[in-house]
PDB file of N, CA and C in Angstrom:
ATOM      1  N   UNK A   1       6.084  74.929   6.068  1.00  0.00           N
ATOM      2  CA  UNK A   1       5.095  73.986   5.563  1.00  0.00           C
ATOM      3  C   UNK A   1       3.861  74.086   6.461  1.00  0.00           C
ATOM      4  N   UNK A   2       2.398  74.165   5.412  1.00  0.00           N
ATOM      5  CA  UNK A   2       1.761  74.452   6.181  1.00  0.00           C
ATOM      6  C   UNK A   2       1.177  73.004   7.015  1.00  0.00           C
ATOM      7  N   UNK A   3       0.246  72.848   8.227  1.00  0.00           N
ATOM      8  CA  UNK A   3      -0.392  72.161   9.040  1.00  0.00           C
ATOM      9  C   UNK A   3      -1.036  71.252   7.822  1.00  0.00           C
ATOM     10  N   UNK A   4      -1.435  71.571   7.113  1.00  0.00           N
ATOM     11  CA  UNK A   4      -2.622  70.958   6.344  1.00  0.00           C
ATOM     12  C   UNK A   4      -1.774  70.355   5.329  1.00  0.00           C
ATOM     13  N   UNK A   5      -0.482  70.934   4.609  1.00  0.00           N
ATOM     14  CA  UNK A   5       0.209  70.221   3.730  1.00  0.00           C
ATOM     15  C   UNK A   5       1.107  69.295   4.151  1.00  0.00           C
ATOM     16  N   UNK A   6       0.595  69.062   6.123  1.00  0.00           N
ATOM     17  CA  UNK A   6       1.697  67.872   6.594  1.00  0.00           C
ATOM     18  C   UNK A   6       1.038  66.634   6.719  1.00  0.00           C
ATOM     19  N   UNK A   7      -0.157  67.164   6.933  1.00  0.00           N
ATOM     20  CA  UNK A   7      -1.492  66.192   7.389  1.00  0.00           C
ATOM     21  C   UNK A   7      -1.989  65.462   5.821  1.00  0.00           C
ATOM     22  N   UNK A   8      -1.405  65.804   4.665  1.00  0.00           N
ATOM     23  CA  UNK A   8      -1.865  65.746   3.405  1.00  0.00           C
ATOM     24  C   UNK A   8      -0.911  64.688   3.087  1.00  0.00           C
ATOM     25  N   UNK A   9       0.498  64.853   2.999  1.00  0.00           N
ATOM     26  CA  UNK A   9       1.356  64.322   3.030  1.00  0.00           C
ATOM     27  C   UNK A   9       1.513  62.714   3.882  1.00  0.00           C
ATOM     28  N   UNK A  10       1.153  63.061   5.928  1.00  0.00           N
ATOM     29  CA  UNK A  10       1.246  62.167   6.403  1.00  0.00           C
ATOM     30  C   UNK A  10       0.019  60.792   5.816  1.00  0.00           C
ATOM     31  N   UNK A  11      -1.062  61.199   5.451  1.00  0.00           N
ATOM     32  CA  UNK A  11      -2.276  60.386   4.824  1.00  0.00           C
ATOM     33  C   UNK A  11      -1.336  60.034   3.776  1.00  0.00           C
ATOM     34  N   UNK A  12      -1.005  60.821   2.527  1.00  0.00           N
ATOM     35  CA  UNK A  12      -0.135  59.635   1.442  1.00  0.00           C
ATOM     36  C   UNK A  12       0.510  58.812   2.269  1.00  0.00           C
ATOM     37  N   UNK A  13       1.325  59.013   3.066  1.00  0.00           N
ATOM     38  CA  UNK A  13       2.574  58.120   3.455  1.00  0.00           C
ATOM     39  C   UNK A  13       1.524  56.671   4.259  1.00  0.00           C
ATOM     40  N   UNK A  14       0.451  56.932   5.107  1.00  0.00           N
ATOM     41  CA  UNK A  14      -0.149  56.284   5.579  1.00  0.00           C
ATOM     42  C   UNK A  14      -0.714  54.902   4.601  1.00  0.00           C
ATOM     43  N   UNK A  15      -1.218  55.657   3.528  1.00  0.00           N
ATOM     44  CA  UNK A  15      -1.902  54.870   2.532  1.00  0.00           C
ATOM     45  C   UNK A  15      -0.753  53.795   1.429  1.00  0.00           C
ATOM     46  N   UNK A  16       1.052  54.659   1.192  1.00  0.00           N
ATOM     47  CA  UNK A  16       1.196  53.528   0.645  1.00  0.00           C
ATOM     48  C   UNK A  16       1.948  52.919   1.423  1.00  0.00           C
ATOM     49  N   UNK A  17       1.961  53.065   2.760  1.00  0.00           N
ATOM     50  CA  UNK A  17       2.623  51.939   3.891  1.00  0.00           C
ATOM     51  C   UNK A  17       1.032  50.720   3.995  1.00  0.00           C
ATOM     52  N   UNK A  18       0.085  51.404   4.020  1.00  0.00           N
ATOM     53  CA  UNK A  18      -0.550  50.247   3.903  1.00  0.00           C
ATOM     54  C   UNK A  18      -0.785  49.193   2.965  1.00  0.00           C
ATOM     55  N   UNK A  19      -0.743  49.972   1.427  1.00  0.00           N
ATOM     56  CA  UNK A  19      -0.653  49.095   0.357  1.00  0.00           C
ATOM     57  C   UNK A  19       0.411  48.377   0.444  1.00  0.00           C
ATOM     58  N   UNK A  20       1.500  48.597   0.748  1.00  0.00           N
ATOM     59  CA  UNK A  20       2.662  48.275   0.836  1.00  0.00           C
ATOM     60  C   UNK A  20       2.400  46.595   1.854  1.00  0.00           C
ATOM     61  N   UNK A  21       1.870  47.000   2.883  1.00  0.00           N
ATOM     62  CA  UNK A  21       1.440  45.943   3.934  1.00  0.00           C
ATOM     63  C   UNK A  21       0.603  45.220   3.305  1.00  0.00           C
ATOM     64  N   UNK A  22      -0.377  45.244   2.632  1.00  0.00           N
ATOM     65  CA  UNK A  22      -1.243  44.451   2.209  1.00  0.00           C
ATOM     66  C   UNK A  22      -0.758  43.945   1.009  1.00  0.00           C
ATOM     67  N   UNK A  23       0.141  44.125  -0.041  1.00  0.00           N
ATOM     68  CA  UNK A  23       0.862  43.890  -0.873  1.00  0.00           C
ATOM     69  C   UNK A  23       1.445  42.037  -0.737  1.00  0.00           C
ATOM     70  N   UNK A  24       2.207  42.657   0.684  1.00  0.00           N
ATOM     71  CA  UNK A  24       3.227  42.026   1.484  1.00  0.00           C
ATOM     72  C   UNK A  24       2.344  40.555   1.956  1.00  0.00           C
ATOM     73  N   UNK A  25       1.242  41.079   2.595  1.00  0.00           N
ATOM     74  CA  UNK A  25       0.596  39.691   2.954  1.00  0.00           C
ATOM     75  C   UNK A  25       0.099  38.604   2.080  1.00  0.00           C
ATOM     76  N   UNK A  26      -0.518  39.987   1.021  1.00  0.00           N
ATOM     77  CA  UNK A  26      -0.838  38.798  -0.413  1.00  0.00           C
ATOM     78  C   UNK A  26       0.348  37.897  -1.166  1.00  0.00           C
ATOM     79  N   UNK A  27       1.709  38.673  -0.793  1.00  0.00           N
ATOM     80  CA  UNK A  27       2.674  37.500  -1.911  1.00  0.00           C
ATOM     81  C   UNK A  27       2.823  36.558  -0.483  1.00  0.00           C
ATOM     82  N   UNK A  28       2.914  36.973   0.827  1.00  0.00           N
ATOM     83  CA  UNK A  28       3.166  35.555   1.742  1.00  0.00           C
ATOM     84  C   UNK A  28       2.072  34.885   1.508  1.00  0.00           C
ATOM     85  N   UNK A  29       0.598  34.858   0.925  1.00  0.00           N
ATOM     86  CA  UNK A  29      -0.242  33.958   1.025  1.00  0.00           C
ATOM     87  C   UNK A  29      -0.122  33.316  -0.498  1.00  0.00           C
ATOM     88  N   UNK A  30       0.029  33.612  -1.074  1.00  0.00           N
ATOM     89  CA  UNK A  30       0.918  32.999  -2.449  1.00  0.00           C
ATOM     90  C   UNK A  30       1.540  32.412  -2.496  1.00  0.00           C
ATOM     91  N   UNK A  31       3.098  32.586  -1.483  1.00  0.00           N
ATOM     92  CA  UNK A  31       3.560  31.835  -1.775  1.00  0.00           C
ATOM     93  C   UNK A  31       3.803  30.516  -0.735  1.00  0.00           C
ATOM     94  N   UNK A  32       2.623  30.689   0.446  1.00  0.00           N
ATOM     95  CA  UNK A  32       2.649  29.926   0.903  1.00  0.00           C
ATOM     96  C   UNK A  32       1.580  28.644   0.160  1.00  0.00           C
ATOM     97  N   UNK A  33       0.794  29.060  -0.547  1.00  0.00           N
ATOM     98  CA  UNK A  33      -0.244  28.200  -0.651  1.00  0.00           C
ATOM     99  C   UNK A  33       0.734  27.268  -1.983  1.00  0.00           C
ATOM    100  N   UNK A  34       1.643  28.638  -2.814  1.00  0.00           N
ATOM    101  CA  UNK A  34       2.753  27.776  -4.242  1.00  0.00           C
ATOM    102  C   UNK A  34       3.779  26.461  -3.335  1.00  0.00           C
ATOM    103  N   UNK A  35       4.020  26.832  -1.981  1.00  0.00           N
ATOM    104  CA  UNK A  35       4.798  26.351  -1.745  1.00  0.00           C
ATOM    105  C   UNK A  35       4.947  24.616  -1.867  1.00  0.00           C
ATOM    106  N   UNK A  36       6.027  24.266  -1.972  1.00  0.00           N
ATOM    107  CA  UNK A  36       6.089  22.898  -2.038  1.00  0.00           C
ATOM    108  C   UNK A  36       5.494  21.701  -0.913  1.00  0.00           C
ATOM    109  N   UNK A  37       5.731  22.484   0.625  1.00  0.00           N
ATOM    110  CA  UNK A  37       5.242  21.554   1.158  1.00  0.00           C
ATOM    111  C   UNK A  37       4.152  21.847   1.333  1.00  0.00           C
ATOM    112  N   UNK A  38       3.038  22.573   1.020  1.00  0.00           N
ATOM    113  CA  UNK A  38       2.012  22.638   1.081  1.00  0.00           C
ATOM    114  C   UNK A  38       1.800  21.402  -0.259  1.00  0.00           C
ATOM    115  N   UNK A  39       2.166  21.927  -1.209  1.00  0.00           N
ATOM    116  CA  UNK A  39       1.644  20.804  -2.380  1.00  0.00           C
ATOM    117  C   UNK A  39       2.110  19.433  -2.026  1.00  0.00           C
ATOM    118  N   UNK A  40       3.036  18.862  -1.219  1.00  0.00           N
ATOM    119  CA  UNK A  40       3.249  17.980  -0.542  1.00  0.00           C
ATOM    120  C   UNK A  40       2.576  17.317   0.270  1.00  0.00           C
ATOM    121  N   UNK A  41       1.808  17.980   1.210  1.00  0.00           N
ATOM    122  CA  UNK A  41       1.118  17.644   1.941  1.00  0.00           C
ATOM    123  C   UNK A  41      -0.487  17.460   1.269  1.00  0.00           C
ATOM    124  N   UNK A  42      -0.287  18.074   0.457  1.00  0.00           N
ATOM    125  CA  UNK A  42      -1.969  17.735  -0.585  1.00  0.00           C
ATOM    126  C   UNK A  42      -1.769  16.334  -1.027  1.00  0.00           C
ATOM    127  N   UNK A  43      -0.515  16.436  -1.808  1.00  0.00           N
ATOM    128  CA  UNK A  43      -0.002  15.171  -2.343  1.00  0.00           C
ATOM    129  C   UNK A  43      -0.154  13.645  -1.275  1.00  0.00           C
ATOM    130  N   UNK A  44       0.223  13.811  -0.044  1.00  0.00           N
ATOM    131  CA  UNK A  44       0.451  12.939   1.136  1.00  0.00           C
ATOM    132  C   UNK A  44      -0.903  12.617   1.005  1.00  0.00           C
ATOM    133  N   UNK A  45      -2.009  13.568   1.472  1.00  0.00           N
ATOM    134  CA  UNK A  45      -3.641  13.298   1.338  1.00  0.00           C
ATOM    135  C   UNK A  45      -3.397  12.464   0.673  1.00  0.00           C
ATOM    136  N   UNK A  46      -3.617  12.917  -0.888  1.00  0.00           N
ATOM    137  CA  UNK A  46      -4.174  11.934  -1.742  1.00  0.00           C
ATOM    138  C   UNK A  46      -3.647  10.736  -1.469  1.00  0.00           C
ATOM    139  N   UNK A  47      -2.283  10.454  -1.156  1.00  0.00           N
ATOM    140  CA  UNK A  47      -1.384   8.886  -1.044  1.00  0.00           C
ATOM    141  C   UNK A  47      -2.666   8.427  -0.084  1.00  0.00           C
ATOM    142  N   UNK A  48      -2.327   8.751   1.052  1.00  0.00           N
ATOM    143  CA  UNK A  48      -3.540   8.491   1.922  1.00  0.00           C
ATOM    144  C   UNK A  48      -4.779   7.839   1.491  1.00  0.00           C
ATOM    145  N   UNK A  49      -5.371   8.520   1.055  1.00  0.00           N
ATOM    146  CA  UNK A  49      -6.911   8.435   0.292  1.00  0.00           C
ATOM    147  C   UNK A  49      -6.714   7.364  -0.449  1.00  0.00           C
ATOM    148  N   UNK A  50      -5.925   7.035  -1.525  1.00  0.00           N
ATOM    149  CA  UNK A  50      -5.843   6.311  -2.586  1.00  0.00           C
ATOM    150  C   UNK A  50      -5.406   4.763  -1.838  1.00  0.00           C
ATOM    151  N   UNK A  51      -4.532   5.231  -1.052  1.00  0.00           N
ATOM    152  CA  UNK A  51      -3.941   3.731  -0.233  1.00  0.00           C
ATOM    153  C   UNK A  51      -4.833   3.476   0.686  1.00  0.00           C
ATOM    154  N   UNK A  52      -6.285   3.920   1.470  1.00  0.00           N
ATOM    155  CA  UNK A  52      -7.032   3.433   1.965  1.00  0.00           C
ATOM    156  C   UNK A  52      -7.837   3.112   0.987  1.00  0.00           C
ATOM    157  N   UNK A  53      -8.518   3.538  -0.109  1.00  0.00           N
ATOM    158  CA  UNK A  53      -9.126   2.536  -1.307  1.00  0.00           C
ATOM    159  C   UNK A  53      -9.001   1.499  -1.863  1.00  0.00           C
ATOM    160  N   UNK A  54      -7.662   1.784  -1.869  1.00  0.00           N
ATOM    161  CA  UNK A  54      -7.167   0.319  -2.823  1.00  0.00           C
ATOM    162  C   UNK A  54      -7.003  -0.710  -1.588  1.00  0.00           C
ATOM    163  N   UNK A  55      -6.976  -0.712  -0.030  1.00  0.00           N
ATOM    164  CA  UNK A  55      -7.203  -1.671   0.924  1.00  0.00           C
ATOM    165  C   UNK A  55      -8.840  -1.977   1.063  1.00  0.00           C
ATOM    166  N   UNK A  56      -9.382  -1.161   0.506  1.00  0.00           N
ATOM    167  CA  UNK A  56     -11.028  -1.634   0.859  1.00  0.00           C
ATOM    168  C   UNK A  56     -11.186  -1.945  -0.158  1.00  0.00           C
ATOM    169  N   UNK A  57     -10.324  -1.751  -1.337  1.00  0.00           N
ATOM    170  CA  UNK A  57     -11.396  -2.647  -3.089  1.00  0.00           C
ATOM    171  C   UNK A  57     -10.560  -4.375  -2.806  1.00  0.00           C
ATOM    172  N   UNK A  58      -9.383  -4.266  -1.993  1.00  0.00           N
ATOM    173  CA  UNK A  58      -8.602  -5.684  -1.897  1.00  0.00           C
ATOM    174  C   UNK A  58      -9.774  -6.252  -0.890  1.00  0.00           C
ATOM    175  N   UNK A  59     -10.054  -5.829   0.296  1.00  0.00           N
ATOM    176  CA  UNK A  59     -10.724  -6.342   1.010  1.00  0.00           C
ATOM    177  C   UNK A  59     -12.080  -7.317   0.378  1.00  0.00           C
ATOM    178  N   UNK A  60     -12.390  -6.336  -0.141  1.00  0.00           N
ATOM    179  CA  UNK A  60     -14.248  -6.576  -0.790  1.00  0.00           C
ATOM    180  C   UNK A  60     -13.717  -7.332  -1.984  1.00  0.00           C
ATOM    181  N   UNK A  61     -11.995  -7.490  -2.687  1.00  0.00           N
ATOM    182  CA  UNK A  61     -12.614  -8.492  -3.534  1.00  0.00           C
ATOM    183  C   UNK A  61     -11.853 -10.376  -2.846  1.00  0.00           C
ATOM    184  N   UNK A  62     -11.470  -9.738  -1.728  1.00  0.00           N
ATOM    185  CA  UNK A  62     -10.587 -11.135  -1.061  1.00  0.00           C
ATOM    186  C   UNK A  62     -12.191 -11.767  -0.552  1.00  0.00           C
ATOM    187  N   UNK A  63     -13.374 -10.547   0.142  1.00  0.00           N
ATOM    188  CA  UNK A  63     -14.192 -11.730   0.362  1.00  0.00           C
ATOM    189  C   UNK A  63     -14.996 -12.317  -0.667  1.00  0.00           C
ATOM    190  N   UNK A  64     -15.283 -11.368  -1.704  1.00  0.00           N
ATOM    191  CA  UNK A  64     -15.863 -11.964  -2.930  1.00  0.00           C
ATOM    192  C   UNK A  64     -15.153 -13.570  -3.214  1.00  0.00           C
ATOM    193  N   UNK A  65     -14.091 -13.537  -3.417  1.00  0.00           N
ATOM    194  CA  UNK A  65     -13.788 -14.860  -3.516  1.00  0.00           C
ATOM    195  C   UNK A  65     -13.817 -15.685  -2.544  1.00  0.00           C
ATOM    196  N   UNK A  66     -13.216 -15.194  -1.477  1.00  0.00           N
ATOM    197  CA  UNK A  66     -14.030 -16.085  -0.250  1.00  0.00           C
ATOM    198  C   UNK A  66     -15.460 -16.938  -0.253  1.00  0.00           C
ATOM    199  N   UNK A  67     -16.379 -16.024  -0.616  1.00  0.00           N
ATOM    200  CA  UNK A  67     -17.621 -16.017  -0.405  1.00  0.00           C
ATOM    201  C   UNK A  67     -17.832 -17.374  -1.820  1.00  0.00           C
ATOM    202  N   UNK A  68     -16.958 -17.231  -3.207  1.00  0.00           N
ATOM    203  CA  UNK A  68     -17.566 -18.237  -4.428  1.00  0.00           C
ATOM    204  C   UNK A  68     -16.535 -19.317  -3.998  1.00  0.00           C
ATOM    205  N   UNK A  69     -15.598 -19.134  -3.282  1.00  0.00           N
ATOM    206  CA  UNK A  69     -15.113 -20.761  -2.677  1.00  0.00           C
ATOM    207  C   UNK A  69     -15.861 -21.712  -1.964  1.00  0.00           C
ATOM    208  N   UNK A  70     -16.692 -20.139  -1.206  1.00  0.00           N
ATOM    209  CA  UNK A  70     -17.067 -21.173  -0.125  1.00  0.00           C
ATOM    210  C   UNK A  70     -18.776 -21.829  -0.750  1.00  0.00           C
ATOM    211  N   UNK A  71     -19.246 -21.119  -1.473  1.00  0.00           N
ATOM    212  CA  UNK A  71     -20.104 -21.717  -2.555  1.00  0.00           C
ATOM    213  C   UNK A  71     -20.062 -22.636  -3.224  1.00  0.00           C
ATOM    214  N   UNK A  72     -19.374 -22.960  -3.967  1.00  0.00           N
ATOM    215  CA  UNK A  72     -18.102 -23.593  -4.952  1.00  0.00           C
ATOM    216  C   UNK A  72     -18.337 -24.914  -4.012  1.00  0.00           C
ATOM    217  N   UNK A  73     -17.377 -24.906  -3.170  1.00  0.00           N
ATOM    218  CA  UNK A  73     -17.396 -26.342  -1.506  1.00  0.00           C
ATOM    219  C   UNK A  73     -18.749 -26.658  -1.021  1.00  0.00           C
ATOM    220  N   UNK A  74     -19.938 -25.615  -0.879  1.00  0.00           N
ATOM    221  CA  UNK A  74     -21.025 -25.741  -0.433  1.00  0.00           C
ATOM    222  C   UNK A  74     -21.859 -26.898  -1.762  1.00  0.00           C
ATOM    223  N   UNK A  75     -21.692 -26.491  -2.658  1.00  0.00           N
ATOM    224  CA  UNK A  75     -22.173 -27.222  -3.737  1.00  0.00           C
ATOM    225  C   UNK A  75     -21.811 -28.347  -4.214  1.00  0.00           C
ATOM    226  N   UNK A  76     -20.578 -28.725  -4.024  1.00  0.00           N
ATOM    227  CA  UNK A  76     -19.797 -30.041  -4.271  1.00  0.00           C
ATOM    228  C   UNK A  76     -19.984 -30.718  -3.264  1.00  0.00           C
ATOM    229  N   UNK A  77     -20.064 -30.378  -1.944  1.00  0.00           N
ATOM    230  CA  UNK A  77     -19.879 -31.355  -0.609  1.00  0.00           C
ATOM    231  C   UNK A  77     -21.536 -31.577  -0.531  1.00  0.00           C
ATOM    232  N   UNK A  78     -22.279 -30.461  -1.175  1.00  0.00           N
ATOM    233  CA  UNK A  78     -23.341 -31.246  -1.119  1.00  0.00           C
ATOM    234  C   UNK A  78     -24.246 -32.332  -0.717  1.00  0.00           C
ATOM    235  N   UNK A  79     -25.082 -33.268  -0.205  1.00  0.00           N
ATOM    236  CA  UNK A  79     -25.268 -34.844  -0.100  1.00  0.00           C
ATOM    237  C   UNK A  79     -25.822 -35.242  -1.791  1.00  0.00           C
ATOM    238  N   UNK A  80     -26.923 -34.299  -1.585  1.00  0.00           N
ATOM    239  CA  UNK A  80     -27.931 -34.697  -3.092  1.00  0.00           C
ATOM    240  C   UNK A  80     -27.016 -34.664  -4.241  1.00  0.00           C
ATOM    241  N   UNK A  81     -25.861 -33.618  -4.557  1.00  0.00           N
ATOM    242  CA  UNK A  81     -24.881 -33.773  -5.456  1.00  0.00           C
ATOM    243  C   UNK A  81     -23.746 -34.855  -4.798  1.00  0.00           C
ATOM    244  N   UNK A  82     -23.624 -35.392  -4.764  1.00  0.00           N
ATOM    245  CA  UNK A  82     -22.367 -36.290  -4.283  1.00  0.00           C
ATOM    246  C   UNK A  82     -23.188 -38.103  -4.842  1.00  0.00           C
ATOM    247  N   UNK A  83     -24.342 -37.648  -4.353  1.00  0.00           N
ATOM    248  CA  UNK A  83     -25.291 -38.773  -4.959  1.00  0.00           C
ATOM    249  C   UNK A  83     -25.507 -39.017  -6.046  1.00  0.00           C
ATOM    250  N   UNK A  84     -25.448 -37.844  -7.011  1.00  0.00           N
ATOM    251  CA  UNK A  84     -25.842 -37.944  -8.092  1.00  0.00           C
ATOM    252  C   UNK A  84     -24.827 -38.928  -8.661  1.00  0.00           C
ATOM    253  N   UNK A  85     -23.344 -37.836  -8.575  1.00  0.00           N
ATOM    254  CA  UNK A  85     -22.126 -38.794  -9.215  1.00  0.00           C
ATOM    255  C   UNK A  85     -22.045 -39.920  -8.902  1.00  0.00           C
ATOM    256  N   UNK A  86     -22.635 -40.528  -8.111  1.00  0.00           N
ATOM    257  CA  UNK A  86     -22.371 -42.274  -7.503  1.00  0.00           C
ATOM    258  C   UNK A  86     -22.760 -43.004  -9.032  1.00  0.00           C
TER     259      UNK A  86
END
């Protein structure tokens, strides 16, 4: 065999060990990204996200009512209204 038909040969072998390698990395990044706890952990985010919202829409509407109680009392305890009803 000649020099040149080994060197011809070793380049194929080179090229599909590399496809081969790069093959290999693309299904581990596949199936890491398919994987469950990855989608799990997306999932966790969102819990996250969603359960700090729904504590800041409770917040903002506990003072909203806060705020028309204390209106509500401001207006009744009044002097000039308290007078009126006499």
């Amino acid at each position: 065999m000649s020099n040149e038909k080994r060197a011809r040969e070793r380049v194929v072998q080179q090229r599909q060990h590399d496809e081969h390698l790069q093959e290999s990395m693309l299904n581990r990044a596949e199936a890491e990204v398919n994987s469950p706890s990855n989608a799990e952990a997306v999932t966790q985010e969102q819990a996250r996200e969603l359960l700090t919202q729904q504590r800041h829409d409770d917040a903002h509407l506990q003072e909203s009512m806060l705020n028309r109680a204390e209106a509500e009392i401001g207006i009744s305890n009044h002097p000039s209204s308290s007078q009126q009803q006499s």
